[in-house]
C-alpha atoms as a PDB file:
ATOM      1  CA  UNK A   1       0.000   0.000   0.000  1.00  0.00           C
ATOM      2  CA  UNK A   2       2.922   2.271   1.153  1.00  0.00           C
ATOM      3  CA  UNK A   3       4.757   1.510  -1.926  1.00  0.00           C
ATOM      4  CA  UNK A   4       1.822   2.404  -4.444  1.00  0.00           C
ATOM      5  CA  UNK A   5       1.137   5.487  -2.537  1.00  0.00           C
ATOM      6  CA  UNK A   6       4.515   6.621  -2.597  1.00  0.00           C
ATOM      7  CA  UNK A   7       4.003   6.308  -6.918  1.00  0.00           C
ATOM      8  CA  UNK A   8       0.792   8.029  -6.908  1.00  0.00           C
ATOM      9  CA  UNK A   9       2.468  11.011  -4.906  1.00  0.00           C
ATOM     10  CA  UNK A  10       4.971  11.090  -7.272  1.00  0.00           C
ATOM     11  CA  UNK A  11       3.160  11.122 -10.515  1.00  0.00           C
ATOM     12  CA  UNK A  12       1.039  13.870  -8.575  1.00  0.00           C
ATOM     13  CA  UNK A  13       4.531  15.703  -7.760  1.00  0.00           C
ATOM     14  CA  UNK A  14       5.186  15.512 -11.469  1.00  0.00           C
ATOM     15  CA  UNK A  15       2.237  17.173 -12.554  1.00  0.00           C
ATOM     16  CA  UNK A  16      -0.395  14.294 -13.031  1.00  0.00           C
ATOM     17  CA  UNK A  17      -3.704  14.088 -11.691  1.00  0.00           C
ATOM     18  CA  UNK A  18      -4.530  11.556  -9.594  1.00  0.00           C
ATOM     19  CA  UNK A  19      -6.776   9.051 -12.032  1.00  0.00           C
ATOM     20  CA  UNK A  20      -3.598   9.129 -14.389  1.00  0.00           C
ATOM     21  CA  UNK A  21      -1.839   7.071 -11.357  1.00  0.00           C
ATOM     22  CA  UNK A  22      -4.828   4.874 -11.874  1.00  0.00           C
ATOM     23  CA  UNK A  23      -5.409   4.474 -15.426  1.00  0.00           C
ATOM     24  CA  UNK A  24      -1.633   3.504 -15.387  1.00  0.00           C
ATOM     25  CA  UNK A  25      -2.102   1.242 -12.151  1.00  0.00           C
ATOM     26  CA  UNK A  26      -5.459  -0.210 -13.648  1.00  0.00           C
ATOM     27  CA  UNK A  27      -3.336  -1.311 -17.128  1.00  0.00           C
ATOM     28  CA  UNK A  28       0.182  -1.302 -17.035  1.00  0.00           C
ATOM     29  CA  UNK A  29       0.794  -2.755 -13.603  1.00  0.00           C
ATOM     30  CA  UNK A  30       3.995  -2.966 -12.531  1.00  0.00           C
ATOM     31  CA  UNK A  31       5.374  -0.981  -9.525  1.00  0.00           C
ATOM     32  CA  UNK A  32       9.295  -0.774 -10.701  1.00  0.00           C
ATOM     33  CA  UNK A  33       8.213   0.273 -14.344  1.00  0.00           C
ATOM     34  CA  UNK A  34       5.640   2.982 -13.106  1.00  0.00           C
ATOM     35  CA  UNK A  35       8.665   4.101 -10.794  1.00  0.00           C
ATOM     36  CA  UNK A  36      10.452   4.926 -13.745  1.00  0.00           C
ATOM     37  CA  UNK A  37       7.313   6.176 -16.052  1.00  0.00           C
ATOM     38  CA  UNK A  38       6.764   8.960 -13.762  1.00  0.00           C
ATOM     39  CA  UNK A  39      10.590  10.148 -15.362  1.00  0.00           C
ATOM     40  CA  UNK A  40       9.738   9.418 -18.993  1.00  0.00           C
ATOM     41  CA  UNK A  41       6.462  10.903 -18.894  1.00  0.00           C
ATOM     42  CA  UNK A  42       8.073  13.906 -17.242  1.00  0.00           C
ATOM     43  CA  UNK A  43      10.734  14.059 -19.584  1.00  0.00           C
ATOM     44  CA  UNK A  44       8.965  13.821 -22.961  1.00  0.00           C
ATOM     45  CA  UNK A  45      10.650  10.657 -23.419  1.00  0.00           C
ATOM     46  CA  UNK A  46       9.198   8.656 -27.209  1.00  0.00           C
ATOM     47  CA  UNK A  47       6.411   6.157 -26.894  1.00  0.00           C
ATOM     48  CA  UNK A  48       9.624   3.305 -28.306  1.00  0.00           C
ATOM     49  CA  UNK A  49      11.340   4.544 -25.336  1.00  0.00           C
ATOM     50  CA  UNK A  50       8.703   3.731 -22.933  1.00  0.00           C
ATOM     51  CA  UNK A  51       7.551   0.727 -24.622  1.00  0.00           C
ATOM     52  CA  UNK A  52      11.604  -0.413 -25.201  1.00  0.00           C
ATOM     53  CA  UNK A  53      11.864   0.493 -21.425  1.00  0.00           C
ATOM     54  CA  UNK A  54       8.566  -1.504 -20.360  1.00  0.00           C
ATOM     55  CA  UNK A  55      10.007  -4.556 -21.989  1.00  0.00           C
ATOM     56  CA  UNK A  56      13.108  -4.687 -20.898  1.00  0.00           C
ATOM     57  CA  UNK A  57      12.301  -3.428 -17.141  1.00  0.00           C
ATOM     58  CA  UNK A  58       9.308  -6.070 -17.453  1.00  0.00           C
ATOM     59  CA  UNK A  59      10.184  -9.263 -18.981  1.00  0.00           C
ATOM     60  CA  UNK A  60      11.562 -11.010 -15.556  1.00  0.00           C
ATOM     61  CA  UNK A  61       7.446 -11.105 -14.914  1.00  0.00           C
ATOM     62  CA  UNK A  62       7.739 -13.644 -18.182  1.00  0.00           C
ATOM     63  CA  UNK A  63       9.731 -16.061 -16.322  1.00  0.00           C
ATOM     64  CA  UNK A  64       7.977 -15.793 -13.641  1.00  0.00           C
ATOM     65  CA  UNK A  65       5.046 -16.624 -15.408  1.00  0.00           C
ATOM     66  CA  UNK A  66       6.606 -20.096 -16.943  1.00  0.00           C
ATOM     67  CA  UNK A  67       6.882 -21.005 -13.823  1.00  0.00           C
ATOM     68  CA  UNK A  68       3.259 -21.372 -12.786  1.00  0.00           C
ATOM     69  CA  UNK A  69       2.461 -22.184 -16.678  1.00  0.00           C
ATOM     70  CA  UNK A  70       0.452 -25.264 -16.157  1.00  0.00           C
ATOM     71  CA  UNK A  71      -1.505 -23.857 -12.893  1.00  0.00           C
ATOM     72  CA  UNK A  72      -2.540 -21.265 -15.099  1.00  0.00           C
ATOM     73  CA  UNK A  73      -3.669 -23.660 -17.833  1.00  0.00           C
ATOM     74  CA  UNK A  74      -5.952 -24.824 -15.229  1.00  0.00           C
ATOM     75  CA  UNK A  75      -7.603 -21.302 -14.673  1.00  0.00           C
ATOM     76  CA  UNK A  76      -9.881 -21.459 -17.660  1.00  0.00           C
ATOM     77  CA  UNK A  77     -10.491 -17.736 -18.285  1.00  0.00           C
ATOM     78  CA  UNK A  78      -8.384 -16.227 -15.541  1.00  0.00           C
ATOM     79  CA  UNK A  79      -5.400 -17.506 -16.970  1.00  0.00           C
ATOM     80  CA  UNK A  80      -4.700 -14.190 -19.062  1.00  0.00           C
ATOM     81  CA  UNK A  81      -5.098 -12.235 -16.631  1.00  0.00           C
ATOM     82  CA  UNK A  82      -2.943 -14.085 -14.158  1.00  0.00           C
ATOM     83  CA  UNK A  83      -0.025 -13.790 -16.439  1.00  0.00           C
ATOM     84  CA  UNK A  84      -0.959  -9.871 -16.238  1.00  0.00           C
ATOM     85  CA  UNK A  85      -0.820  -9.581 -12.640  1.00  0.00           C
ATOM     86  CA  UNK A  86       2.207 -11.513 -12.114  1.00  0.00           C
ATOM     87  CA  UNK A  87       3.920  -9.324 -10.023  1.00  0.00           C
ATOM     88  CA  UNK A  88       7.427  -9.795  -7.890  1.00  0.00           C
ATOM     89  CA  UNK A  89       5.463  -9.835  -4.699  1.00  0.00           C
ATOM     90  CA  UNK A  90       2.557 -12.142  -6.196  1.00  0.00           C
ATOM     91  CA  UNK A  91       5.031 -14.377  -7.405  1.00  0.00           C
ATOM     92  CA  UNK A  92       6.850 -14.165  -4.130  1.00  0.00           C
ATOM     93  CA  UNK A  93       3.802 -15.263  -2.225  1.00  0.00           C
ATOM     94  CA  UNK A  94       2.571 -17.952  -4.831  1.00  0.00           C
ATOM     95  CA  UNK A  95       5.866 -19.575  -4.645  1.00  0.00           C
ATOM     96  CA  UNK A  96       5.092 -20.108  -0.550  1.00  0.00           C
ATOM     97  CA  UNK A  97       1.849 -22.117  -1.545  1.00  0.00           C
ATOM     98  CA  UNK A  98       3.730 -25.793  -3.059  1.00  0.00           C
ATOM     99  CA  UNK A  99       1.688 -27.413   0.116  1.00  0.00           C
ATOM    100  CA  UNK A 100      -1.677 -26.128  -0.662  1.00  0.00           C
ATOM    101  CA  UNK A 101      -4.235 -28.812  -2.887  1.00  0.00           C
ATOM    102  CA  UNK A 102      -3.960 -27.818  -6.818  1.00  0.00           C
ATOM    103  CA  UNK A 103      -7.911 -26.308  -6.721  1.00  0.00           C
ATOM    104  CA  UNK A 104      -6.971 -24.442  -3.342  1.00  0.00           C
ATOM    105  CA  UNK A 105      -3.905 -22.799  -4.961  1.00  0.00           C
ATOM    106  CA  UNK A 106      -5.104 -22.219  -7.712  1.00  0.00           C
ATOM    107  CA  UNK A 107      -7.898 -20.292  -6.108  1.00  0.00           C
ATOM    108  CA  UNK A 108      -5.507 -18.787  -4.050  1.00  0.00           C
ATOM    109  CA  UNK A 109      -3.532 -17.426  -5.754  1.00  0.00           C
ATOM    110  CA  UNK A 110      -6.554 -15.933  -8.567  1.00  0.00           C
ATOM    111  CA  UNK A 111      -7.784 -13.680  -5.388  1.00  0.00           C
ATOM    112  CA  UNK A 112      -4.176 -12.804  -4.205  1.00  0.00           C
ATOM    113  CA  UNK A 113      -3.509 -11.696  -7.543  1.00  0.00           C
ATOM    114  CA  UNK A 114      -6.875  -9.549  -7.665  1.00  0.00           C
ATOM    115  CA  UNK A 115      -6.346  -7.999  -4.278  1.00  0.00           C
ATOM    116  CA  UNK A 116      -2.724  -7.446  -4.931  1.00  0.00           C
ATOM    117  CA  UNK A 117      -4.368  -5.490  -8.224  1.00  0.00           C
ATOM    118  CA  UNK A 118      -6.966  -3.859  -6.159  1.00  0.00           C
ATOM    119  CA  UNK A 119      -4.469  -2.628  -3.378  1.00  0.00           C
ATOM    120  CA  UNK A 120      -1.859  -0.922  -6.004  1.00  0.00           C
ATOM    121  CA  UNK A 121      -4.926   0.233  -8.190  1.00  0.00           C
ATOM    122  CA  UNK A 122      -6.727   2.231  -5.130  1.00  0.00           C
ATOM    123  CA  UNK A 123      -3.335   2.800  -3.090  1.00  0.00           C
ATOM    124  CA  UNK A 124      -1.795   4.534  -5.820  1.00  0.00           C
ATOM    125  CA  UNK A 125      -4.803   6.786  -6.799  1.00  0.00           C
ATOM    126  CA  UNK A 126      -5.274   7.884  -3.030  1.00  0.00           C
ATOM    127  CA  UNK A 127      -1.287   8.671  -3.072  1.00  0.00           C
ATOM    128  CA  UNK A 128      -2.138  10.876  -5.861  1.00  0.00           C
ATOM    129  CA  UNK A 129      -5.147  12.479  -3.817  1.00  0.00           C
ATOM    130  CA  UNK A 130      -2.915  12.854  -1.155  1.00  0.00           C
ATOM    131  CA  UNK A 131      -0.456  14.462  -2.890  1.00  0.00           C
ATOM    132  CA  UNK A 132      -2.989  17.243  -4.308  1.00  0.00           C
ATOM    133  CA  UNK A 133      -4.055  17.901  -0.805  1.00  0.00           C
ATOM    134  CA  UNK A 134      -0.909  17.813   1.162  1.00  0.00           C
ATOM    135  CA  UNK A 135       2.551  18.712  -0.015  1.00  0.00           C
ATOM    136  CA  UNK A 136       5.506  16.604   0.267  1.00  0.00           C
ATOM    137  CA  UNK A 137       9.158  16.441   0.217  1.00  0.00           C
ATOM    138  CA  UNK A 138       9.620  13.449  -2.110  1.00  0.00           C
ATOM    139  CA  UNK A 139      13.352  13.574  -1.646  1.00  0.00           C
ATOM    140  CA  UNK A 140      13.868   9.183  -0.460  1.00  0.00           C
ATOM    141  CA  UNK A 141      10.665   8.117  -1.565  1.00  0.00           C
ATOM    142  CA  UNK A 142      11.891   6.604  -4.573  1.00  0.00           C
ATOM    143  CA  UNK A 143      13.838   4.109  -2.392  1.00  0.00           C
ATOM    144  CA  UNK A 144      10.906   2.472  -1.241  1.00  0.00           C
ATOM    145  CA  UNK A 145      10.795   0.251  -4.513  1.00  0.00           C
ATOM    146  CA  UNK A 146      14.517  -0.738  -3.643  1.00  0.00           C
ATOM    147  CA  UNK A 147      13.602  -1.487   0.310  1.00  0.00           C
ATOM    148  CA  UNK A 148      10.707  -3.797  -1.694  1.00  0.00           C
ATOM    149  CA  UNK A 149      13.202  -5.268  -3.692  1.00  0.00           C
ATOM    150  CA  UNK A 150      15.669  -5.774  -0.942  1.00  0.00           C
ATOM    151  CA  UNK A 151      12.549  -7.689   1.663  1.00  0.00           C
ATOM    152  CA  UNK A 152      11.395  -9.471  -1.483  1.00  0.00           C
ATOM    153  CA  UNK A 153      15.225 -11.206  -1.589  1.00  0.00           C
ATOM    154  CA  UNK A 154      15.588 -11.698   1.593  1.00  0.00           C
ATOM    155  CA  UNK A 155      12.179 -13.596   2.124  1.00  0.00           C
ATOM    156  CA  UNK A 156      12.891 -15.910  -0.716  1.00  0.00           C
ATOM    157  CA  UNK A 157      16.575 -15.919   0.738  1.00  0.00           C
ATOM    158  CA  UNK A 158      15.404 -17.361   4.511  1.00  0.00           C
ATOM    159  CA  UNK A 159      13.052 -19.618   2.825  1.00  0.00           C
ATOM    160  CA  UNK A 160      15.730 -22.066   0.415  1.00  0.00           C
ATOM    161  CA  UNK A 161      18.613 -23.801   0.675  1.00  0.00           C
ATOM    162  CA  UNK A 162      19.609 -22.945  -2.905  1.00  0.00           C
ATOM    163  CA  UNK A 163      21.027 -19.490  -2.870  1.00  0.00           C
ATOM    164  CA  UNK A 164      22.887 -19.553  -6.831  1.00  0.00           C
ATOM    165  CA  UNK A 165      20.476 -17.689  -8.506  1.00  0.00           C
ATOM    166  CA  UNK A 166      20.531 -14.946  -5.805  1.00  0.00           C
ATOM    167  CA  UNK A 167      24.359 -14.996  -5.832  1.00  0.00           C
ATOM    168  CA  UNK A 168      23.896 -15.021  -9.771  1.00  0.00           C
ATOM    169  CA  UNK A 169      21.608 -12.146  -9.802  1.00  0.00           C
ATOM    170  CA  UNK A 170      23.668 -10.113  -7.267  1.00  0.00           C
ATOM    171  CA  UNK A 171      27.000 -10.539  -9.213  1.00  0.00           C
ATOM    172  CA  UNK A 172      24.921  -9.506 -12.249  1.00  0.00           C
ATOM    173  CA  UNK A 173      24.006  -6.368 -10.430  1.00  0.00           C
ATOM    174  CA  UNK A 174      27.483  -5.747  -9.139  1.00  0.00           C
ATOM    175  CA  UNK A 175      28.674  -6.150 -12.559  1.00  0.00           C
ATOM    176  CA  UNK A 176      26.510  -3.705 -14.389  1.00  0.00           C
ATOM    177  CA  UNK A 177      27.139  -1.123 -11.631  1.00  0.00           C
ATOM    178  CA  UNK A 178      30.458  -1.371 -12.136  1.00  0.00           C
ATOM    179  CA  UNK A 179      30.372  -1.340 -16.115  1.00  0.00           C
ATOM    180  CA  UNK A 180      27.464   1.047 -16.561  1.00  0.00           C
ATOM    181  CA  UNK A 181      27.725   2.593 -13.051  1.00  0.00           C
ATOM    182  CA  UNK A 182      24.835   3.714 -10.931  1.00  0.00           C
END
């Protein structure tokens, strides 16, 4: 909730009304992206460099969806829009539910992935509200998708004994810091 608010106070900041935070919440949906829309829409930045941007900042949600391929298969007519909402923090939870029946995670994870929707979607228009009504200093507040980032790892960290692709990812990260710097 925090986290979407803190994206509809910045779009606000940047001189978009509050239902643009939703529009974009309600379609594109996909808190580190929007992070870095607020910029591009701010900047004038090309509709290919938004889309090339969107793609690129987006497709880890691909994998993620292979992974849960043939649960979705299962879902009928949700299945679309499962891939859609497959977020790092629905994928994070729907990873924890291995012990649950097939029907009962499936199910599951259908009305985590609408809630999930439903929190960002309302969060992130009331952050823009808020941010008509009350003025902030926004200096930080784009951290708060890297403190998400950072509990995200560490959850899936405490919870297997297989830590390579964390160590691969982080070396990745290390590497492009150091090549393309921050």
């Amino acid at each position: 909730l925090f986290v979407s608010m803190a994206y509809g106070i910045m779009m606000e900041n940047a001189g978009f009304k509050w239902y643009y935070s939703l529009l974009v919440s309600l379609t594109v949906y996909t808190g580190a992206y929007q992070f870095v829309l607020v910029t591009l829409l701010s900047s004038g930045a090309s509709i290919l460099t938004m889309a090339l941007t969107a793609f690129l900042m987006n497709s880890r949600q691909s994998f993620y969806a292979l992974t849960f391929v043939d649960e979705f298969n299962h879902m009928g007519k949700r299945k679309l829009y499962m891939i859609h909402t497959m977020t790092d923090e629905t994928y994070a939870v729907n990873c924890t539910l291995e012990s649950l029946p097939p029907e009962e995670r499936r199910e599951t994870m259908f009305y985590l992935a609408v809630l999930s929707h439903i929190y960002w979607t309302a969060a992130s228009a009331l952050g823009g509200m808020l941010g008509q009504i009350i003025p902030f200093d926004l200096t930080g507040i784009d951290f708060c998708m890297t403190a998400l980032f950072v509990t995200i790892f560490v959850d899936q960290w405490e919870k297997t004994r297989k830590h390579m692709p964390a160590l691969a990812g982080l070396s990745v990260a290390i590497v492009a810091l150091a090549v393309f710097g921050a």
